[in-house]
N, C-alpha and C. Protein backbone atom coordinates (compact mmCIF):
# COMPACT_ATOMS: atom_id res chain seq x y z
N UNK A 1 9.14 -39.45 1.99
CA UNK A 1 10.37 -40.10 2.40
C UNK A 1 10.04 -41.14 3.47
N UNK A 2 10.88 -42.04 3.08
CA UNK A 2 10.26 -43.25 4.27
C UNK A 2 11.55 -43.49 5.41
N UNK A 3 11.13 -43.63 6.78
CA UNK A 3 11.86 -43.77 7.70
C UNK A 3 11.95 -45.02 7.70
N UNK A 4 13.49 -45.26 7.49
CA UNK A 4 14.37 -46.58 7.94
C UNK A 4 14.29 -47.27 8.95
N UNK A 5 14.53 -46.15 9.94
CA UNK A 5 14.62 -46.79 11.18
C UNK A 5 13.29 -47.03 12.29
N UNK A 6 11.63 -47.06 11.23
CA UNK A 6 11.01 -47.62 11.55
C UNK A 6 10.85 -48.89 11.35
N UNK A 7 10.21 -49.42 12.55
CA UNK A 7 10.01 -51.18 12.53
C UNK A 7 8.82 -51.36 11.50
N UNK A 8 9.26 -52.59 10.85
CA UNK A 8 8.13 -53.18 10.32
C UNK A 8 8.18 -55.02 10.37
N UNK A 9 7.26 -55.00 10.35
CA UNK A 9 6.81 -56.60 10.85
C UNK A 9 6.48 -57.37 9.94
N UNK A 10 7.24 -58.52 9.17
CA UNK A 10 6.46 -59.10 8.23
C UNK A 10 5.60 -60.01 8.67
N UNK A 11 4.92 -60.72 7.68
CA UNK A 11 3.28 -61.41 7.76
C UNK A 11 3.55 -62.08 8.53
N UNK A 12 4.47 -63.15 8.99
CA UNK A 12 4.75 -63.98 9.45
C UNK A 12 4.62 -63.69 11.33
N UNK A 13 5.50 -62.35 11.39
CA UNK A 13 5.50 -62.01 12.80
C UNK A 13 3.88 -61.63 13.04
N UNK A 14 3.32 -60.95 11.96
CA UNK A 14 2.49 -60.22 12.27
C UNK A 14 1.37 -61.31 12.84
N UNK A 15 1.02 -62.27 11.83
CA UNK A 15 0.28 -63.19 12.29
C UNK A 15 0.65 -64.44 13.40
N UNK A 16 1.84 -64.39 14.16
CA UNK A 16 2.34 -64.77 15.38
C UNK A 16 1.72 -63.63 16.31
N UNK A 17 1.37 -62.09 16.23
CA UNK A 17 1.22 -61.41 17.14
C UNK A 17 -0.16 -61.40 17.09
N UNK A 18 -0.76 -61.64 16.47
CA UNK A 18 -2.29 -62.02 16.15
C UNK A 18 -3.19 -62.85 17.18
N UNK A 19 -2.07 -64.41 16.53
CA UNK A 19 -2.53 -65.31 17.60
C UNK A 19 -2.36 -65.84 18.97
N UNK A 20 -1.20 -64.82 19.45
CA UNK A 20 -0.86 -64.65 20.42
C UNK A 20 -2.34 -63.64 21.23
N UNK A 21 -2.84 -62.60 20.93
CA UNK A 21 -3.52 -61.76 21.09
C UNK A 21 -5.34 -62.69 21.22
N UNK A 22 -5.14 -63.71 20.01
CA UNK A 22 -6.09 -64.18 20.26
C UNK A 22 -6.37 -65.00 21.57
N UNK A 23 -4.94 -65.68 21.72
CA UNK A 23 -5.00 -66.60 22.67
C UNK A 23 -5.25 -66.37 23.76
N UNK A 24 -4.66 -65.04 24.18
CA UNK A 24 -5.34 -64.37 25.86
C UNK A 24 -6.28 -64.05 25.81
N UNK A 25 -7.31 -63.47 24.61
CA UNK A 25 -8.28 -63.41 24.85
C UNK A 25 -9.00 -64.23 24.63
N UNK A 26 -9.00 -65.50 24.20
CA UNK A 26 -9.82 -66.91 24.51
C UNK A 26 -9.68 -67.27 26.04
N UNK A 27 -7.89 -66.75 26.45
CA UNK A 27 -7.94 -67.26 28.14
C UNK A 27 -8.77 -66.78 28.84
N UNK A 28 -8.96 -65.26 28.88
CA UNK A 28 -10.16 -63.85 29.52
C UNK A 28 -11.53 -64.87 29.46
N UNK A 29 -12.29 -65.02 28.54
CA UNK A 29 -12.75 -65.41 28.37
C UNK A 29 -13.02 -67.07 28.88
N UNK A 30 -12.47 -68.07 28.73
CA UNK A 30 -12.65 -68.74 29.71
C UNK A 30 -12.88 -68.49 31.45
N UNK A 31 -11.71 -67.96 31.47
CA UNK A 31 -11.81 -67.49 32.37
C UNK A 31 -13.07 -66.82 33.22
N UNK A 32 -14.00 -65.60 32.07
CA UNK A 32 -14.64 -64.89 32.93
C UNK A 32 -15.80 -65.83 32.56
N UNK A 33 -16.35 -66.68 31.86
CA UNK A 33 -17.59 -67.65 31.73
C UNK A 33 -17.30 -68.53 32.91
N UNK A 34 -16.42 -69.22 33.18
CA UNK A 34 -16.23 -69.97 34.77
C UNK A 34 -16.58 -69.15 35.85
N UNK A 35 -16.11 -68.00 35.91
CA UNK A 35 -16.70 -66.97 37.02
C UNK A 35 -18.18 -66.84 36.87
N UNK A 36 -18.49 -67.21 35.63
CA UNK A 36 -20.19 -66.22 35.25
C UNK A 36 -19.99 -65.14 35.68
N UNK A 37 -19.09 -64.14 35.34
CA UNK A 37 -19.48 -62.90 35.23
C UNK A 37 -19.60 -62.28 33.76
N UNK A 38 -19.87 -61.60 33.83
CA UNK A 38 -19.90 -60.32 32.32
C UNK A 38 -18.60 -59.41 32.37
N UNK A 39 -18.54 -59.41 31.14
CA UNK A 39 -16.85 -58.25 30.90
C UNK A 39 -17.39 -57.13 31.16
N UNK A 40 -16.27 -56.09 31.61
CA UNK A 40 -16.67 -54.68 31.97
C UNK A 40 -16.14 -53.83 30.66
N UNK A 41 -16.33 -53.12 29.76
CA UNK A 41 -16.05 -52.69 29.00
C UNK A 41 -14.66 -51.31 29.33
N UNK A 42 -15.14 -51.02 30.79
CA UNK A 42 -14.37 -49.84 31.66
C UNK A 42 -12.69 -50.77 31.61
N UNK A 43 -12.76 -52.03 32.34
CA UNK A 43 -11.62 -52.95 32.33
C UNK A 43 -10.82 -52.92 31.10
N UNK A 44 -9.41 -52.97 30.85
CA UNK A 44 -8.71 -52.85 30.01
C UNK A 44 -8.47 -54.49 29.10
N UNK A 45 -8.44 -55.11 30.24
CA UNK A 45 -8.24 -56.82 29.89
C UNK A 45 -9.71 -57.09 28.79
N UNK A 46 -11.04 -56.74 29.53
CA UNK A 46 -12.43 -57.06 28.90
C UNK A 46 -12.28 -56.48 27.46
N UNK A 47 -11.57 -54.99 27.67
CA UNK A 47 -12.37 -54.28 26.58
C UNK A 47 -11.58 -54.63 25.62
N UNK A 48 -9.87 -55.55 25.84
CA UNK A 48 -9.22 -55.88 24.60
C UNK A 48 -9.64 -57.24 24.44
N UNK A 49 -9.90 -58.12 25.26
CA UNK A 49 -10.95 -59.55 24.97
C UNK A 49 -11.90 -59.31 24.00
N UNK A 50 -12.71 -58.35 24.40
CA UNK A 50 -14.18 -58.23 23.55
C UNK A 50 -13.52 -57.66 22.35
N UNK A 51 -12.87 -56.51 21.90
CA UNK A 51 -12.14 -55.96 20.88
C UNK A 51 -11.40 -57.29 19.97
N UNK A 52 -10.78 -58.21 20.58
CA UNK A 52 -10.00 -59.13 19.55
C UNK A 52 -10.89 -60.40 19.56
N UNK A 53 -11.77 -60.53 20.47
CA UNK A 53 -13.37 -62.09 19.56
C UNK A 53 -13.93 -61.14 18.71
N UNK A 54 -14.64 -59.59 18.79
CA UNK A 54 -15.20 -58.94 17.84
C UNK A 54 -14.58 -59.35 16.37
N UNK A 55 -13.12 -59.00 16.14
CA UNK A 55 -12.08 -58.49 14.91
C UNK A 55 -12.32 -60.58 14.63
N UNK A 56 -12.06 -61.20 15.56
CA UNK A 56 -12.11 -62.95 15.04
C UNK A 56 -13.47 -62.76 14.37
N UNK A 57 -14.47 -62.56 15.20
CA UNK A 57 -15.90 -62.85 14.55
C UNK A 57 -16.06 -62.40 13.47
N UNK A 58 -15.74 -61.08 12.66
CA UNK A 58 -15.71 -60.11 11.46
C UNK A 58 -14.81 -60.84 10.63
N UNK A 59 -14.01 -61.51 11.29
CA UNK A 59 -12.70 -61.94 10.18
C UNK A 59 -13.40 -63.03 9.48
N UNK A 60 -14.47 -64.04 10.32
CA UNK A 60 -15.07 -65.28 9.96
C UNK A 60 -16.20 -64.75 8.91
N UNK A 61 -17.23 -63.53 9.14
CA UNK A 61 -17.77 -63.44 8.53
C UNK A 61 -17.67 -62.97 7.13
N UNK A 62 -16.33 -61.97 6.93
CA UNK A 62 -15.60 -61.71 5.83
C UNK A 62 -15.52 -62.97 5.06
N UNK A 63 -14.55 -63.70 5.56
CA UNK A 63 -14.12 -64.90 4.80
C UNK A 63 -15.43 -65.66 4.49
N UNK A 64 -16.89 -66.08 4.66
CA UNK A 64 -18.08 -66.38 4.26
C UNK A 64 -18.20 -67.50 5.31
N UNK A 65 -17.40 -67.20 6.42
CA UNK A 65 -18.16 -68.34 7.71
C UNK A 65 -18.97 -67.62 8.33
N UNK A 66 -20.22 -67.15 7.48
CA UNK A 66 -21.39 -66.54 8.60
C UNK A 66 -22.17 -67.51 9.83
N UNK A 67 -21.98 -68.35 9.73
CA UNK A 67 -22.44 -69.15 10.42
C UNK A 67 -21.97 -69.59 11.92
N UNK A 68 -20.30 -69.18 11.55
CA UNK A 68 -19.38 -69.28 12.74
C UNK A 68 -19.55 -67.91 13.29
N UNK A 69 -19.77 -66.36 12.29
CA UNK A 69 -19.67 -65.41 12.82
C UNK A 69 -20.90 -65.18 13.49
N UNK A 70 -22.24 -65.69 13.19
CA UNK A 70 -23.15 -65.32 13.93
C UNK A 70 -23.18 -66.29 15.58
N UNK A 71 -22.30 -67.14 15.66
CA UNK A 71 -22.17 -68.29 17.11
C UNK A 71 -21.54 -67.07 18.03
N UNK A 72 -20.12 -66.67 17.52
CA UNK A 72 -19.54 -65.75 17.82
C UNK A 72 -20.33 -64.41 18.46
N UNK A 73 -21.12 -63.89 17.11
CA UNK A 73 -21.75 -62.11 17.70
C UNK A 73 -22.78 -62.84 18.90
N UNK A 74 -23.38 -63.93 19.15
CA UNK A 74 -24.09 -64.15 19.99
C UNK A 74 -23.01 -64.44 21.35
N UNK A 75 -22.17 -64.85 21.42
CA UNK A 75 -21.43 -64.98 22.32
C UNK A 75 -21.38 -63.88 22.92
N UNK A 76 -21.01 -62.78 22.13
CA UNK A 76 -20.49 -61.59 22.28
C UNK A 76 -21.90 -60.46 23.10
N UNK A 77 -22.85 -60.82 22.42
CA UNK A 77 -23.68 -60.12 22.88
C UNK A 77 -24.52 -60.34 24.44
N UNK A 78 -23.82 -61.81 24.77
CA UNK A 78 -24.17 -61.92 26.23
C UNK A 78 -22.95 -62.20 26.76
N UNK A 79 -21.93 -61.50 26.73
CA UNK A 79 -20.76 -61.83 27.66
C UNK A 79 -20.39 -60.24 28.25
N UNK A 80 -20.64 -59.20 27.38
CA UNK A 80 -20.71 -57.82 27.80
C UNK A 80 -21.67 -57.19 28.74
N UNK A 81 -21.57 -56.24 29.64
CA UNK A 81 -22.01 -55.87 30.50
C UNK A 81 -22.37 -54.82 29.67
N UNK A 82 -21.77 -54.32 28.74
CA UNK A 82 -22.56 -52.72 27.65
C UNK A 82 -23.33 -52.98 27.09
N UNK A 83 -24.72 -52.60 27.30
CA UNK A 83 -26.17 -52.76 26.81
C UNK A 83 -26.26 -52.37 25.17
N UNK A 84 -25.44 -50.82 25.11
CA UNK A 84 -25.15 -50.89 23.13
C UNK A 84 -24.11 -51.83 22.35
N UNK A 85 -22.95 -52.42 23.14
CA UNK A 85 -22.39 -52.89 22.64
C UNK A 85 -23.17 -54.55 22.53
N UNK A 86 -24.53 -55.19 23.83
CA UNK A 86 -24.69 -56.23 23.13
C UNK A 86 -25.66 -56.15 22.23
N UNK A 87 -26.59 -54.87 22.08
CA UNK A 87 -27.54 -54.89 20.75
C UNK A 87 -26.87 -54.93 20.06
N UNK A 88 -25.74 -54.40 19.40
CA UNK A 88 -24.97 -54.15 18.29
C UNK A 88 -24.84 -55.63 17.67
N UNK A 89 -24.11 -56.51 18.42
CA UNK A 89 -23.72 -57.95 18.56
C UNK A 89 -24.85 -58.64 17.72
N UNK A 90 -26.30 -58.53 18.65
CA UNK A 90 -27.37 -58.51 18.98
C UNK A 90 -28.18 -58.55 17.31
N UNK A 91 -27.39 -57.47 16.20
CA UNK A 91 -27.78 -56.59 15.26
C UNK A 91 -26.93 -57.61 14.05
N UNK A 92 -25.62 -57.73 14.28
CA UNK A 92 -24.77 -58.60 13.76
C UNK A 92 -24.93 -59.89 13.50
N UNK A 93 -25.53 -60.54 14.51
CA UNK A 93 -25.88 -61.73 14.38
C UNK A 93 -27.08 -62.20 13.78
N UNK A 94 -28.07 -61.26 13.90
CA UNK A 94 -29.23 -61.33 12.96
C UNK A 94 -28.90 -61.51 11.56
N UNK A 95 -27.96 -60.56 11.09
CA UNK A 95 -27.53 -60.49 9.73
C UNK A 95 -27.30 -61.74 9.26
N UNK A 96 -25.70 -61.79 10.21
CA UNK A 96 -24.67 -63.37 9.79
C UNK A 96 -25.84 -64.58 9.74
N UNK A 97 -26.78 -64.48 10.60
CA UNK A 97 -27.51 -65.76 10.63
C UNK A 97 -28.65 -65.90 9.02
N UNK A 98 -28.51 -64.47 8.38
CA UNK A 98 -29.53 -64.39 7.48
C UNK A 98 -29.03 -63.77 6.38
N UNK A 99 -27.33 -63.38 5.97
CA UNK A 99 -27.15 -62.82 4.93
C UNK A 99 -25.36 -63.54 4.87
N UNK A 100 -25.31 -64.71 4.18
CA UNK A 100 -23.85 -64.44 4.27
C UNK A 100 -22.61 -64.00 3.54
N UNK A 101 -23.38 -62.82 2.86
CA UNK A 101 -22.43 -62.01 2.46
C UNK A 101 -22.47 -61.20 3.32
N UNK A 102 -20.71 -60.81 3.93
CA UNK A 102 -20.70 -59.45 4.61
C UNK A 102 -20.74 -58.33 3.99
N UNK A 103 -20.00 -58.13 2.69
CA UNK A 103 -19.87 -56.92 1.82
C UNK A 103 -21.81 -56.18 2.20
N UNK A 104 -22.47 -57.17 1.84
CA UNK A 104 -24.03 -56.77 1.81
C UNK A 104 -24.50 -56.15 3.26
N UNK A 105 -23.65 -56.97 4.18
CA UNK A 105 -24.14 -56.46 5.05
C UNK A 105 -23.69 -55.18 5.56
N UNK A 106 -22.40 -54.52 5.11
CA UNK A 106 -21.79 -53.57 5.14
C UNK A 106 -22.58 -52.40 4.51
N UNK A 107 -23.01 -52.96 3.35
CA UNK A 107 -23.74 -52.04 2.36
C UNK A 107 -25.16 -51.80 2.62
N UNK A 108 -26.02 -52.61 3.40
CA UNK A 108 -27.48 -52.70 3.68
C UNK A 108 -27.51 -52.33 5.08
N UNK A 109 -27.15 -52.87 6.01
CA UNK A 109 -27.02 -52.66 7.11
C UNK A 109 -26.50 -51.59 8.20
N UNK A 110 -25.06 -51.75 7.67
CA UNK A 110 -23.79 -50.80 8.61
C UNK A 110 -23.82 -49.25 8.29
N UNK A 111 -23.76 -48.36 9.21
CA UNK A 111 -23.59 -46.96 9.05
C UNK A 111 -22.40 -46.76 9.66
N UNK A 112 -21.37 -46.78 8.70
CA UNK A 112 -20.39 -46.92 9.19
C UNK A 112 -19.94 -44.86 9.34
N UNK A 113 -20.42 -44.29 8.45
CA UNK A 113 -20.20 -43.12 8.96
C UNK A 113 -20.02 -42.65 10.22
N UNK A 114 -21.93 -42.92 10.56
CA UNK A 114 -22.61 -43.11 12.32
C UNK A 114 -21.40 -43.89 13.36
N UNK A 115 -20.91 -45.32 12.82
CA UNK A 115 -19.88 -45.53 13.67
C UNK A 115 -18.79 -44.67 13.87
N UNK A 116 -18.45 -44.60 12.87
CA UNK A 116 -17.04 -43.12 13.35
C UNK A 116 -16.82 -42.26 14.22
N UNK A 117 -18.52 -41.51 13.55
CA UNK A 117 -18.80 -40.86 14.79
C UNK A 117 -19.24 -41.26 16.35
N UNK A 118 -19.13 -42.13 16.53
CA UNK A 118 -19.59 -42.78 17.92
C UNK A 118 -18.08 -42.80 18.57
N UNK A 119 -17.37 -43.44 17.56
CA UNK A 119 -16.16 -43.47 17.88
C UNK A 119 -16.01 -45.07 19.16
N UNK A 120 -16.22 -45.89 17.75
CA UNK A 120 -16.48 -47.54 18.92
C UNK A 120 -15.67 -48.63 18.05
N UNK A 121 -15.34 -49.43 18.60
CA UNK A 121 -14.51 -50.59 17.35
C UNK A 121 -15.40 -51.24 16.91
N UNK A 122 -16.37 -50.97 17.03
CA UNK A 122 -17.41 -52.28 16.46
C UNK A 122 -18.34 -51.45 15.86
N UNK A 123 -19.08 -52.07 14.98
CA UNK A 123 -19.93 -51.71 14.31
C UNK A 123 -21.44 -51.43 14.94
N UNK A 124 -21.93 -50.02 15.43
CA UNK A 124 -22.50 -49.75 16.52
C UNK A 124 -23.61 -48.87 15.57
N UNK A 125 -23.44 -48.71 14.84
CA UNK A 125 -25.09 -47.34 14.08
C UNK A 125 -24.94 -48.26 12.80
N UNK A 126 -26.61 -48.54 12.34
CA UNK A 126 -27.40 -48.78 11.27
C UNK A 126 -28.42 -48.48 10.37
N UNK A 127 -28.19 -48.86 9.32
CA UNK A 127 -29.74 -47.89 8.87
C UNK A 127 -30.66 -48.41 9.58
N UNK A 128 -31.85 -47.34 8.87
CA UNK A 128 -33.37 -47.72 9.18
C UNK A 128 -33.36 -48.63 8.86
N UNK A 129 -33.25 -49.46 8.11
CA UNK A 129 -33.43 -50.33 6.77
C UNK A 129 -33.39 -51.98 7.71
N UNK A 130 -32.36 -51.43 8.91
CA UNK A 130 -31.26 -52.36 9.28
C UNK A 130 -32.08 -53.71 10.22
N UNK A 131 -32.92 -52.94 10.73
CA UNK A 131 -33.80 -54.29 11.60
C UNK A 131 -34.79 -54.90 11.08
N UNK A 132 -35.20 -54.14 9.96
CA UNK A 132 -36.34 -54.76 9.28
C UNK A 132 -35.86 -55.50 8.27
N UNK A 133 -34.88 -55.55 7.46
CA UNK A 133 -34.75 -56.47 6.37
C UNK A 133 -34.18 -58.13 7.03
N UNK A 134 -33.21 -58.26 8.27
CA UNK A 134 -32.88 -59.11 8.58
C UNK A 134 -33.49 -59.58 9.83
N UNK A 135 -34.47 -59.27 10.66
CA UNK A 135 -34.55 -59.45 11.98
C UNK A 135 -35.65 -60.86 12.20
C-alpha cells in the first residue's frame, strides 16, 4: 500500500535540489583551496562537499567523461585530509585515466561488497587485480 501523504519530488525539483547541493559544494570548496587548507572529513560541511564532487565525479565517469572524472578523483584525492579516502580517489583516477568504461571498472576493479562493509560513500575496497591492471 502506498502512502499518499508522502512527498515525492518530481525530476524537475529533484534536479533543482541537486544543483543547488552542487553549488555549495563548489562554494566549500573554493572556499577551502583559498584558505589552502584540506577538508576534515569529521566536519559536516567537508564531509557533504567531498560526498557531492565524489557523486559529480562518478556521475561524469558513468556518462563516459573519464577524462573529466579522473581531473575530478585527483582533485579529490588532494583536498581531503583522510589518507583512505585520498588513496581511494588516488585508485579511481588511475582507472578513469586508463579505462573509460566505468561499468569495467566496477566489474575489474571495485569491491563493492568490501565497500559496504566499510560502510563509506565512496568506493573504498578493491580487488587484488585492482592496482596492477590500471596503475
Amino acid at each position: 500500500m502506498v502512502d499518499k501523504n508522502r512527498e515525492c519530488f518530481d525530476e524537475q525539483t529533484l534536479i533543482a535540489y541537486y544543483a543547488n547541493i552542487l553549488e555549495l559544494a563548489l562554494e566549500n570548496l573554493t572556499d577551502t583551496l583559498e584558505s589552502g587548507r584540506r577538508m576534515d572529513m569529521s566536519d559536516v560541511k567537508d564531509f557533504a562537499t567531498l560526498r557531492a564532487l565524489y557523486e559529480y565525479a562518478i556521475e561524469h565517469y558513468s556518462a563516459g567523461k573519464a577524462t573529466d572524472a579522473a581531473a575530478l578523483f585527483e582533485i579529490l584525492a588532494g583536498l581531503s585530509d583522510d589518507e583512505r579516502f585520498s588513496s581511494a580517489m588516488q585508485q579511481h583516477r588511475r582507472w578513469a585515466e586508463n579505462e573509460s568504461d566505468f561499468e569495467i571498472f566496477l566489474e575489474t576493479a571495485a569491491d563493492l561488497d568490501a565497500t559496504q562493509r566499510n560502510g563509506t560513500f565512496y568506493i573504498s575496497a578493491f580487488t587484488k587485480d585492482a592496482g596492477t591492471k590500471n596503475a
